[in-house]
N, C-alpha and C. Protein backbone atom coordinates (compact mmCIF):
# COMPACT_ATOMS: atom_id res chain seq x y z
N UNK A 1 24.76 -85.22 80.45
CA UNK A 1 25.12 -86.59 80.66
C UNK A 1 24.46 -87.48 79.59
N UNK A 2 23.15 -86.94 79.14
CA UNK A 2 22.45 -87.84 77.91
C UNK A 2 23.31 -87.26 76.57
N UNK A 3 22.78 -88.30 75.52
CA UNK A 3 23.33 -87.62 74.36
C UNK A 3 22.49 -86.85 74.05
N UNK A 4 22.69 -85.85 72.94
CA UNK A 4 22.25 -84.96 72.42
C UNK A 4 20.59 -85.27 72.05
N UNK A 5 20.99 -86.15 71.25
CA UNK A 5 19.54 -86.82 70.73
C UNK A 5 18.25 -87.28 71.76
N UNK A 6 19.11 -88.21 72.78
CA UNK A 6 17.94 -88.64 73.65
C UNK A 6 17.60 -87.55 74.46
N UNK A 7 18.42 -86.44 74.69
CA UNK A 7 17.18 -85.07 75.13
C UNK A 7 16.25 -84.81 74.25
N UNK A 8 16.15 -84.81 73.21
CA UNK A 8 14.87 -84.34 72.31
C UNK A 8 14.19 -85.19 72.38
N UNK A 9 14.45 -86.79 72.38
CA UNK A 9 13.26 -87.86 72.45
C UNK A 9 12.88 -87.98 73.95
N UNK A 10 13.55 -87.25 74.66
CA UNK A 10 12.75 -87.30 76.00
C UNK A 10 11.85 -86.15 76.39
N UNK A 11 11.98 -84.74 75.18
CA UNK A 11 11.37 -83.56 75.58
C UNK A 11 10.40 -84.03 75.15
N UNK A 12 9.98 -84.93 73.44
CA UNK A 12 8.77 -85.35 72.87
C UNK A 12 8.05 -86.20 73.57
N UNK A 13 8.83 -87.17 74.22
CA UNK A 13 7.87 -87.83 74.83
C UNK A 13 6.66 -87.51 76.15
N UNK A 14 7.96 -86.42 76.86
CA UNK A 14 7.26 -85.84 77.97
C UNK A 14 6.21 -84.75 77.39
N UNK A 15 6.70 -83.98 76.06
CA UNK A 15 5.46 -83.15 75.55
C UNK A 15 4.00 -84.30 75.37
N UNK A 16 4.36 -85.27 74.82
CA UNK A 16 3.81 -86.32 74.40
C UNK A 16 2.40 -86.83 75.67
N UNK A 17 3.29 -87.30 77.16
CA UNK A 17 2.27 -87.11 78.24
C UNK A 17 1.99 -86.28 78.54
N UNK A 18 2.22 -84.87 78.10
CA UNK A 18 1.71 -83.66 78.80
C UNK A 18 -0.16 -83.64 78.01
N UNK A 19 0.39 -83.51 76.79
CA UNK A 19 -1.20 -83.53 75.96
C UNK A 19 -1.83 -84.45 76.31
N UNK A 20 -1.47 -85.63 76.47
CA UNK A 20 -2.36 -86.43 77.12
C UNK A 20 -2.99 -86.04 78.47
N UNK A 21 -2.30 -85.80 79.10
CA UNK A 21 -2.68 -85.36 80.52
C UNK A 21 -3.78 -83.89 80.59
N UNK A 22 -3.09 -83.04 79.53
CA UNK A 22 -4.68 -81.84 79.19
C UNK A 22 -6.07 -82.64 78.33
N UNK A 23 -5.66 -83.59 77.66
CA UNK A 23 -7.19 -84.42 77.31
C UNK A 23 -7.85 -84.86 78.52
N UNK A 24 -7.00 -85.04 79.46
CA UNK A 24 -7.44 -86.10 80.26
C UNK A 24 -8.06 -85.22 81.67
N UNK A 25 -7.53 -83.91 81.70
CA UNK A 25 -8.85 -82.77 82.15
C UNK A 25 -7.66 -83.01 83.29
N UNK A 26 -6.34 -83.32 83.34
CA UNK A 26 -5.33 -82.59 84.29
C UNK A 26 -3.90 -81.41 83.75
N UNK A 27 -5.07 -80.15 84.08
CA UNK A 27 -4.67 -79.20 83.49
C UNK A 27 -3.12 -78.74 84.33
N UNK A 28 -2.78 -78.73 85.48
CA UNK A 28 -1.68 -78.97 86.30
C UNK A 28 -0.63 -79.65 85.85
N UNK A 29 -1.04 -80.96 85.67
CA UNK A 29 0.08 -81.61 85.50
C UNK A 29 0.38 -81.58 83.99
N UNK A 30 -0.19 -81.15 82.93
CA UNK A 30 0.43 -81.01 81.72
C UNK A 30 0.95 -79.75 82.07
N UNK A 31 0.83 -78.75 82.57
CA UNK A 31 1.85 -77.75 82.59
C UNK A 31 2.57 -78.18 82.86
N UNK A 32 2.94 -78.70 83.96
CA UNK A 32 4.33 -79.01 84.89
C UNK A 32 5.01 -79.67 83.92
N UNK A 33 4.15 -80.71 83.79
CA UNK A 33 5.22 -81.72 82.67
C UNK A 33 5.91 -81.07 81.18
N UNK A 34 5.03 -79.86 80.53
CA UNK A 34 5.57 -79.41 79.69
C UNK A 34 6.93 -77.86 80.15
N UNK A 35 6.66 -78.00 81.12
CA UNK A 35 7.91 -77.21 81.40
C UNK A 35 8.68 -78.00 81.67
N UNK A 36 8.83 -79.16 82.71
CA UNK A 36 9.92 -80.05 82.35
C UNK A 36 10.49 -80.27 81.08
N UNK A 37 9.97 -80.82 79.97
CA UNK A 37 10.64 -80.80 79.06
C UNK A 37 11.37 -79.74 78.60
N UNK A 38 11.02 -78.50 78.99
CA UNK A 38 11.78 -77.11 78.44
C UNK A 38 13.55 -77.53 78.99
N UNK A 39 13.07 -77.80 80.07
CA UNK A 39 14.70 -78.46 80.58
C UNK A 39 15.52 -79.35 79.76
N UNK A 40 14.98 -79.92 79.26
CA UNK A 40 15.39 -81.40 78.12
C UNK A 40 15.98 -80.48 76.76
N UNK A 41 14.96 -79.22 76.56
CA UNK A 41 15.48 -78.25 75.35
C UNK A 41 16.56 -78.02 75.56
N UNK A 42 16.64 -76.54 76.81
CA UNK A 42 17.54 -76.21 77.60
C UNK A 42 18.84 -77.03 77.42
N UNK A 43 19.12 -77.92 77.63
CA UNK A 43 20.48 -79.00 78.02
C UNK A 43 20.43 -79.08 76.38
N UNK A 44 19.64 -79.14 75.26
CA UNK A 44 19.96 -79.67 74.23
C UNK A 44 21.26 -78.69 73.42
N UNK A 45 20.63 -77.20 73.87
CA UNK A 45 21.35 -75.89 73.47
C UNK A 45 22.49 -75.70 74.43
N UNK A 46 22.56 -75.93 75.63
CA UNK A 46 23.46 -75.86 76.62
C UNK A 46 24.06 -76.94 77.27
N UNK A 47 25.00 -77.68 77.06
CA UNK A 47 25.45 -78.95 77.43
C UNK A 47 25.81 -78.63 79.20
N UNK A 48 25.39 -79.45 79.43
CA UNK A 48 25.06 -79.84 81.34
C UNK A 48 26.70 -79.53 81.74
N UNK A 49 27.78 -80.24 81.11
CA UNK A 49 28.76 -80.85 81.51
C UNK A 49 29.94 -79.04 81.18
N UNK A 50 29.67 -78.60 80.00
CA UNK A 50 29.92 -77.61 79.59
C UNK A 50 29.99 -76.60 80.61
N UNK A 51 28.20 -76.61 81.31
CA UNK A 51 28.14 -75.41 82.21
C UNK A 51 29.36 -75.21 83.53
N UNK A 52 28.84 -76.45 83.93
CA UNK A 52 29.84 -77.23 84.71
C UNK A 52 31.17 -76.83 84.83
N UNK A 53 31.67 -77.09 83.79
CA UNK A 53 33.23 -76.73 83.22
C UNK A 53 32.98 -75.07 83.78
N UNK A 54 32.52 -74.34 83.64
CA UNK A 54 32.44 -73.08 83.17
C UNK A 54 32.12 -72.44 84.70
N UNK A 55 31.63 -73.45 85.48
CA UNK A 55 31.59 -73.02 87.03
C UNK A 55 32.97 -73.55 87.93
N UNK A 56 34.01 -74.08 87.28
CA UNK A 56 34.81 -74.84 87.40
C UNK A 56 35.88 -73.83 87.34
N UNK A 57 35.73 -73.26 86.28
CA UNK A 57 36.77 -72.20 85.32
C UNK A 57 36.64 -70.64 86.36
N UNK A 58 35.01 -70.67 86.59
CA UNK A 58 35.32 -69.23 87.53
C UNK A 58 35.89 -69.29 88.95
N UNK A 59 35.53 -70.31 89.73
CA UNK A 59 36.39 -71.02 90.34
C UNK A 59 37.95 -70.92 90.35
N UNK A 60 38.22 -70.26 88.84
CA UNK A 60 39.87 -70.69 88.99
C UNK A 60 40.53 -71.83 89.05
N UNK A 61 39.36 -72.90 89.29
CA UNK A 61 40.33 -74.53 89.52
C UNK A 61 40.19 -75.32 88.05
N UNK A 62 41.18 -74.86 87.52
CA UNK A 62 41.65 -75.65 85.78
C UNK A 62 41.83 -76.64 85.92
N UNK A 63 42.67 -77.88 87.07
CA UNK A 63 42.13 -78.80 87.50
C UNK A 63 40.63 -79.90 87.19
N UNK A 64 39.75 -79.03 87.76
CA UNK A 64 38.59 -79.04 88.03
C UNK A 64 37.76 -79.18 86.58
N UNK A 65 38.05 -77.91 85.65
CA UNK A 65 37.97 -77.76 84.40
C UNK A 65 38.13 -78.54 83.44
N UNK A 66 39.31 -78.94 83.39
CA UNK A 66 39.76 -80.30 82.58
C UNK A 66 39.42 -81.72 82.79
N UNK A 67 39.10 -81.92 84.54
CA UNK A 67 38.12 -83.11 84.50
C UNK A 67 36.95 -83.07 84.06
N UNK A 68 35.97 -82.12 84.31
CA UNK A 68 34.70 -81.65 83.46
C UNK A 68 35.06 -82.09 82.15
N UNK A 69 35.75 -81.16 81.47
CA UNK A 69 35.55 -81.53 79.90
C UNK A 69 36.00 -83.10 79.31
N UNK A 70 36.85 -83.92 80.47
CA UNK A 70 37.58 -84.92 79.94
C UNK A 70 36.01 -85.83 79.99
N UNK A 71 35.07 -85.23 80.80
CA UNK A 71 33.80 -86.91 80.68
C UNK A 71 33.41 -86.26 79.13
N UNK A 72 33.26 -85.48 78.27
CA UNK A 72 32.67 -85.51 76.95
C UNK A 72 33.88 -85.91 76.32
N UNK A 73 33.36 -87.45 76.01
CA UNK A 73 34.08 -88.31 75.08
C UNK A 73 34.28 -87.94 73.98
N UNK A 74 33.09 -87.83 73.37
CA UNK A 74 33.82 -87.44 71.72
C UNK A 74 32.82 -86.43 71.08
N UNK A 75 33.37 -85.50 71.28
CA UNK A 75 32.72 -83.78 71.51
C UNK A 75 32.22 -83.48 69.98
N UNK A 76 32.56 -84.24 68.86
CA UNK A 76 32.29 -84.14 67.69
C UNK A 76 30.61 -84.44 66.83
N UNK A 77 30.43 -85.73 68.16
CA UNK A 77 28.82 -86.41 67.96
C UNK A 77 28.07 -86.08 69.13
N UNK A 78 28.53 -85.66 70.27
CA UNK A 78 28.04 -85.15 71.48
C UNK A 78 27.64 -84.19 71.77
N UNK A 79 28.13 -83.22 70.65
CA UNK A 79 27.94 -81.58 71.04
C UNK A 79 27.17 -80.94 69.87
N UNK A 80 26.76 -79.68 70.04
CA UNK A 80 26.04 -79.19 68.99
C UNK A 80 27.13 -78.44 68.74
N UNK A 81 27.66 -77.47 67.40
CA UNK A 81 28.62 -76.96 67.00
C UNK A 81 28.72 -75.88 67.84
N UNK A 82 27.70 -75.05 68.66
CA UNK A 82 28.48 -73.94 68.81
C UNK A 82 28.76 -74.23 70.56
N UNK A 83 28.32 -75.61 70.65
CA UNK A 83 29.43 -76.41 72.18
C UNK A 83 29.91 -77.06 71.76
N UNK A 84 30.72 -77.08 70.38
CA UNK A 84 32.11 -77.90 70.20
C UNK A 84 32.94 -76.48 70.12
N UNK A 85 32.62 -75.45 69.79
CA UNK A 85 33.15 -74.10 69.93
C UNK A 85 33.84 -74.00 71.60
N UNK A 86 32.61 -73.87 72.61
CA UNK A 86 32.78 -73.45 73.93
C UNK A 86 33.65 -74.63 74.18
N UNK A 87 33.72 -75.71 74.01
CA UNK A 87 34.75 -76.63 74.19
C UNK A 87 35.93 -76.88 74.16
N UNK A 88 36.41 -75.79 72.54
CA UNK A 88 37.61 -76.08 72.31
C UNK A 88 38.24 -74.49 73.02
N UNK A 89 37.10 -73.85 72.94
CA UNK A 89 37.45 -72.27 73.90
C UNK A 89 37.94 -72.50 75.27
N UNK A 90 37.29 -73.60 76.03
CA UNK A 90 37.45 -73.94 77.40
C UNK A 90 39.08 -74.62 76.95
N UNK A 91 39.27 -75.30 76.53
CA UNK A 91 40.37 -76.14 76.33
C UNK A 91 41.73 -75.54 76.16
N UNK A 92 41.40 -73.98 75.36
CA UNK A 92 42.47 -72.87 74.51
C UNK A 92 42.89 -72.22 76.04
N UNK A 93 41.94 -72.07 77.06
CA UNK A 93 42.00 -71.29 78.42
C UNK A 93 42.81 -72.33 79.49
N UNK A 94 42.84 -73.10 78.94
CA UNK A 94 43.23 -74.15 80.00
C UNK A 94 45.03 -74.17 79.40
N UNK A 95 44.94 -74.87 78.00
CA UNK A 95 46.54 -74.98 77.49
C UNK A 95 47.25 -73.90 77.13
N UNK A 96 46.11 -72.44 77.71
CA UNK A 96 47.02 -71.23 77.51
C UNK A 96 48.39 -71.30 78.93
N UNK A 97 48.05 -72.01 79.74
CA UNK A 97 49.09 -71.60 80.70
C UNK A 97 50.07 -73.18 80.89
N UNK A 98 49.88 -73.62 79.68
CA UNK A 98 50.70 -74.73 79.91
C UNK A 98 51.74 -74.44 78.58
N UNK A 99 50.57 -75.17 76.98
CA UNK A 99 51.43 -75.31 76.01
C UNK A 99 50.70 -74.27 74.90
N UNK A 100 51.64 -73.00 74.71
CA UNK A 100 50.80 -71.92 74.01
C UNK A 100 50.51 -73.06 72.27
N UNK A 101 51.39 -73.57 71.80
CA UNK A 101 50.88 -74.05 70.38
C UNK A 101 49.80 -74.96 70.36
N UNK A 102 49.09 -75.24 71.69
CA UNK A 102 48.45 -76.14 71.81
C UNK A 102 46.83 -75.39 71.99
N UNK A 103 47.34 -74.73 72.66
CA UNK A 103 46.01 -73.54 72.93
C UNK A 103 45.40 -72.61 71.58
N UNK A 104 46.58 -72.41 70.94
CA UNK A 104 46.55 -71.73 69.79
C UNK A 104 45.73 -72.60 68.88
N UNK A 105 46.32 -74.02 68.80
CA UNK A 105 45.09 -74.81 67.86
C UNK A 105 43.51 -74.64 68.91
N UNK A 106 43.41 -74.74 69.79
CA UNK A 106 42.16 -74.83 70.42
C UNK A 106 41.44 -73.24 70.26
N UNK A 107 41.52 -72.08 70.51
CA UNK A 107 41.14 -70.92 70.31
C UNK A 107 40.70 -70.95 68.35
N UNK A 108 41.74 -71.33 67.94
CA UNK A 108 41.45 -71.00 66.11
C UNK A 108 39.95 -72.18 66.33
N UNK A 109 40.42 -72.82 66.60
CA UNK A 109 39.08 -74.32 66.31
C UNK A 109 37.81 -73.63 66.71
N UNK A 110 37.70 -73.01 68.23
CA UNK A 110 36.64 -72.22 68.47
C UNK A 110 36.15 -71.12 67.65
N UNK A 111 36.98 -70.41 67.67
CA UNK A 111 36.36 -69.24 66.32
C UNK A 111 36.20 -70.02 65.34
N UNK A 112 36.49 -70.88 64.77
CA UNK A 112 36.35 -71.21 63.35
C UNK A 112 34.77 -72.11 63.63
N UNK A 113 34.43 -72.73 64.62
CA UNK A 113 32.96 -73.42 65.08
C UNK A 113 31.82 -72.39 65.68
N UNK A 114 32.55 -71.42 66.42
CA UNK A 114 31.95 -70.39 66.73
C UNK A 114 31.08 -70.22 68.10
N UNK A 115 31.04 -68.91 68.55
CA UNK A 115 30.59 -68.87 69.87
C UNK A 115 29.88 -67.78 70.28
N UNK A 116 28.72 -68.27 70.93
CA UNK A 116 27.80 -67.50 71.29
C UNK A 116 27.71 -66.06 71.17
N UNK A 117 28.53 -65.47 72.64
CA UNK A 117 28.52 -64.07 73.10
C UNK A 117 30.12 -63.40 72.41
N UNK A 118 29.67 -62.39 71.89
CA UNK A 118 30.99 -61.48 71.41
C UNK A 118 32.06 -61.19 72.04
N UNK A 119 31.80 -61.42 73.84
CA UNK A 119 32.83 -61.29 74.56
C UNK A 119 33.92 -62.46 74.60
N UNK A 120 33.01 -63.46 74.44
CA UNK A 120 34.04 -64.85 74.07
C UNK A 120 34.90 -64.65 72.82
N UNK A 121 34.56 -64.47 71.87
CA UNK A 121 35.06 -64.03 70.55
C UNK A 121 35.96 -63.08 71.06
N UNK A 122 35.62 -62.23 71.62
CA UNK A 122 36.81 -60.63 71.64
C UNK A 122 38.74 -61.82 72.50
N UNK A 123 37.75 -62.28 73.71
CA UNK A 123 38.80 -62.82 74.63
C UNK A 123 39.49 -63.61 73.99
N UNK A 124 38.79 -64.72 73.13
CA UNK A 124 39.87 -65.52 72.12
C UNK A 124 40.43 -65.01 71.13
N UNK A 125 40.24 -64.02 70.52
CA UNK A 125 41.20 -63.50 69.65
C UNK A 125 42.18 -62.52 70.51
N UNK A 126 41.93 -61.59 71.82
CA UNK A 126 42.81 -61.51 72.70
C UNK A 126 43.84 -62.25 72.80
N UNK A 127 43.54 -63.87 73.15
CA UNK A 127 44.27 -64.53 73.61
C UNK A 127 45.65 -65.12 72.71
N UNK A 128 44.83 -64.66 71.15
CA UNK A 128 45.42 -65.47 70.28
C UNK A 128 46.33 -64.18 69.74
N UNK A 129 46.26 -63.31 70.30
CA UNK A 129 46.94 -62.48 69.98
C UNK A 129 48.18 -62.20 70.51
N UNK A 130 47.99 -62.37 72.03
CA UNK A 130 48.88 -62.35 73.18
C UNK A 130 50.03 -63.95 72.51
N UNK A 131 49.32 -65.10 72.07
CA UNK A 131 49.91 -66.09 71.34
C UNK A 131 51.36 -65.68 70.53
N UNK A 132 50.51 -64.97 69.60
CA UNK A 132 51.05 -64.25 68.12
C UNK A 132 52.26 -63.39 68.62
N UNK A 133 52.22 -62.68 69.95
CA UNK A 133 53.26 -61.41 70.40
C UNK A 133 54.13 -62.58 70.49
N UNK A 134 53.87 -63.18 71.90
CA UNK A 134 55.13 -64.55 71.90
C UNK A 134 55.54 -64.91 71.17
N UNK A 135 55.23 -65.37 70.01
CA UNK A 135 55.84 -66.21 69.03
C UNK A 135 56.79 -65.12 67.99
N UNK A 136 56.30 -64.12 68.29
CA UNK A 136 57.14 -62.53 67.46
C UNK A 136 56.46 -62.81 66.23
N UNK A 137 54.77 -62.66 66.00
CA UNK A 137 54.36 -62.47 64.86
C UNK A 137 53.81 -61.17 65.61
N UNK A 138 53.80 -59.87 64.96
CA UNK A 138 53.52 -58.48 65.15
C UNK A 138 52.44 -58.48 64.18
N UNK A 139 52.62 -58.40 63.02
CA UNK A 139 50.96 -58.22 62.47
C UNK A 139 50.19 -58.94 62.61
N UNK A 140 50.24 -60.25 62.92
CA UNK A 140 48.85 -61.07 63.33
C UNK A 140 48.64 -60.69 64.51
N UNK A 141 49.36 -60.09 65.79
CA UNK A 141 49.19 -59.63 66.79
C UNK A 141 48.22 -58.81 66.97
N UNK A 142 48.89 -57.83 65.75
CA UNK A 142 48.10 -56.26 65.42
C UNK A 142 46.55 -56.53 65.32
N UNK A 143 46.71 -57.25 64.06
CA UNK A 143 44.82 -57.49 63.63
C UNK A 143 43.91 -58.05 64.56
N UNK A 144 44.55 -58.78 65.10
CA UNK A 144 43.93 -59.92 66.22
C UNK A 144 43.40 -59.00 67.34
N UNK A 145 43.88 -57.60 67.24
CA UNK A 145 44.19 -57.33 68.58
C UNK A 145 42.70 -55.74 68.10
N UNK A 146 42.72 -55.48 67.13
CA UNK A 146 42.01 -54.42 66.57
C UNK A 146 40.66 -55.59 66.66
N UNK A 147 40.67 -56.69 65.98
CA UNK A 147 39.35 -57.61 65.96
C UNK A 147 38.90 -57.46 67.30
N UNK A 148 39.69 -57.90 68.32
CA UNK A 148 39.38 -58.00 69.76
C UNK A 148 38.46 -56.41 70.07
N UNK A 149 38.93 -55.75 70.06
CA UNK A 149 38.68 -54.44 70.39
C UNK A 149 37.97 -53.76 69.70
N UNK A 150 37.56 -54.15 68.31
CA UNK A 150 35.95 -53.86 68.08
C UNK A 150 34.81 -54.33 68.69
N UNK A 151 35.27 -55.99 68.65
CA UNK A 151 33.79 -56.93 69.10
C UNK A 151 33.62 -56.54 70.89
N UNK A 152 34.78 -55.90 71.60
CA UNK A 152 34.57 -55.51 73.01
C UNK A 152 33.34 -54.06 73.62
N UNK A 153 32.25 -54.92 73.11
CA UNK A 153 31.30 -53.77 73.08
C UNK A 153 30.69 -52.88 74.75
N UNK A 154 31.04 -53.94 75.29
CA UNK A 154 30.93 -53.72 76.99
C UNK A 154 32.38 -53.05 77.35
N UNK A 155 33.50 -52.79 77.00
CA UNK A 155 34.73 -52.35 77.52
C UNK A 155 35.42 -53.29 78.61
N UNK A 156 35.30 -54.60 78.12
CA UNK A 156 35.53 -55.23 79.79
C UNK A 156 36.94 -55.36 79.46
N UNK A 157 37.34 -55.34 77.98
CA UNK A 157 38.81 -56.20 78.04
C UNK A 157 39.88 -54.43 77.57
N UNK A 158 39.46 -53.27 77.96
CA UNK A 158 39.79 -52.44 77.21
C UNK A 158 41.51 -52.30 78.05
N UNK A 159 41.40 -52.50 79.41
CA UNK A 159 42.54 -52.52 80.27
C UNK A 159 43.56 -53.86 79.56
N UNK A 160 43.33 -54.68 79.10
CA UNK A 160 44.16 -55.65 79.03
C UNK A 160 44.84 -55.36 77.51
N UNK A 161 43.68 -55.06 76.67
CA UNK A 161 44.18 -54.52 74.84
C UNK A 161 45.18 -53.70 75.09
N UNK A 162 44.96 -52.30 76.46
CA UNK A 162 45.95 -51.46 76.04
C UNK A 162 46.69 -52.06 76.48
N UNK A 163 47.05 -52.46 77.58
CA UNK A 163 48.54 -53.18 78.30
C UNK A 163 49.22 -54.16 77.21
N UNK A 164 48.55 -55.05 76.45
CA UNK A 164 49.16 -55.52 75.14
C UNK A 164 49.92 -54.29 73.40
N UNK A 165 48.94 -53.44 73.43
CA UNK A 165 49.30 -52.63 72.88
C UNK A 165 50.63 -51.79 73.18
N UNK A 166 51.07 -51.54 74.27
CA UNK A 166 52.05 -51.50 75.02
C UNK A 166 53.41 -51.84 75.08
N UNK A 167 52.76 -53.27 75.23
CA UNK A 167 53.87 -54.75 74.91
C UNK A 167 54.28 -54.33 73.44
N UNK A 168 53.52 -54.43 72.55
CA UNK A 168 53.38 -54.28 71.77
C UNK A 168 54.84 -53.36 71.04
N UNK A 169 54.47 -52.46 71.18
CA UNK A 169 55.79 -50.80 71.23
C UNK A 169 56.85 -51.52 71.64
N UNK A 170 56.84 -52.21 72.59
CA UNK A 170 58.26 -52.88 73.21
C UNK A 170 58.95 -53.33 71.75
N UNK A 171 57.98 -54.31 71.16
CA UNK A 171 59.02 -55.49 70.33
C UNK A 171 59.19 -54.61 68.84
C-alpha cells in the first residue's frame, strides 16, 4: 500500500530507533524493532498487493484478481522490475481466458522484465505457446513449448506439455 521508497525510509528509520534503543540499554526492544523493519524489506522485494493478487488467483476468483491488481496505479514507478514482471504475468493469466492477443502482450512483457521462480517462466511460455497453436503459428509453438519443458525442473507441467504436444500432431 506504501510506495516503494517510503518502505525503505521507514525500515531506516525504524533501524534508526532500534540503535538507539540498544545505546539506551533496551536490548528487547531494539530487537523487536529491528525485525520489524525486516517487514518494511520484505514488502520492498514482495509487493503486499501482488501477494494478495496471488491468494486471489489460487482461489480461482479472477474477479478478485483483477481488483487486486487494478489498486497498483502505475506499476511502472510502484513496482520493482521483477513485480512489474509478476504483474504483467498475473494480468497474461487473467486475459488468457478472455482476449488471447491481449494476454499474449502481457506474458511476452513478463518474460521480457522477468520472474522469479522457473516454474513461472516454464508456465508463461506454456501459455504462450498454447497462444501460438491458436493462432496456427507451429514453430513458435514448438520452441516455446521445448523452452517450457526444459525450465520444468519439478515435472509439474509435464502432463499439460504432452497433451499440447498432442494438439500439436493434430494441426
Amino acid at each position: 500500500m506504501f510506495n516503494k521508497n517510503i518502505k525503505l525510509v521507514l525500515a531506516a528509520l525504524i533501524i534508526g530507533y532500534a540503535i538507539y534503543q540498544f545505546v539506551e540499554g533496551y536490548i528487547g526492544n531494539g530487537i523487536f524493532l529491528i525485525l520489524l523493519s525486516l517487514i518494511f524489506v520484505f514488502l520492498y522485494f514482495r509487493n503486499e498487493i501482488i501477494l494478495l493478487a496471488f491468494l486471489r488467483m489460487r482461489k480461482q476468483d479472477m474477479d478478485g484478481t483483477e481488483r487486486w491488481l487494478s489498486k497498483i496505479k502505475n506499476p511502472e514507478t510502484a513496482l520493482v522490475k521483477k513485480q512489474q514482471g509478476y504483474y504483467n504475468y498475473l494480468h497474461g493469466i487473467i486475459y488468457s481466458q478472455k482476449n488471447l492477443t491481449q494476454a499474449e502482450k502481457y506474458f511476452r512483457k513478463a518474460l521480457r522484465l522477468g520472474l522469479n521462480m522457473s516454474y513461472d517462466v516454464a508456465m508463461a511460455k506454456l501459455s504462450l505457446a498454447g497462444i501460438a497453436m491458436q493462432k496456427r503459428r507451429k514453430r513458435e509453438a514448438t520452441t516455446l513449448l521445448q523452452e517450457a519443458k526444459k525450465l520444468d525442473k519439478n515435472n509439474m507441467l509435464t502432463e499439460q506439455i504432452k497433451m499440447m504436444q498432442q494438439q500439436m500432431k493434430k494441426i
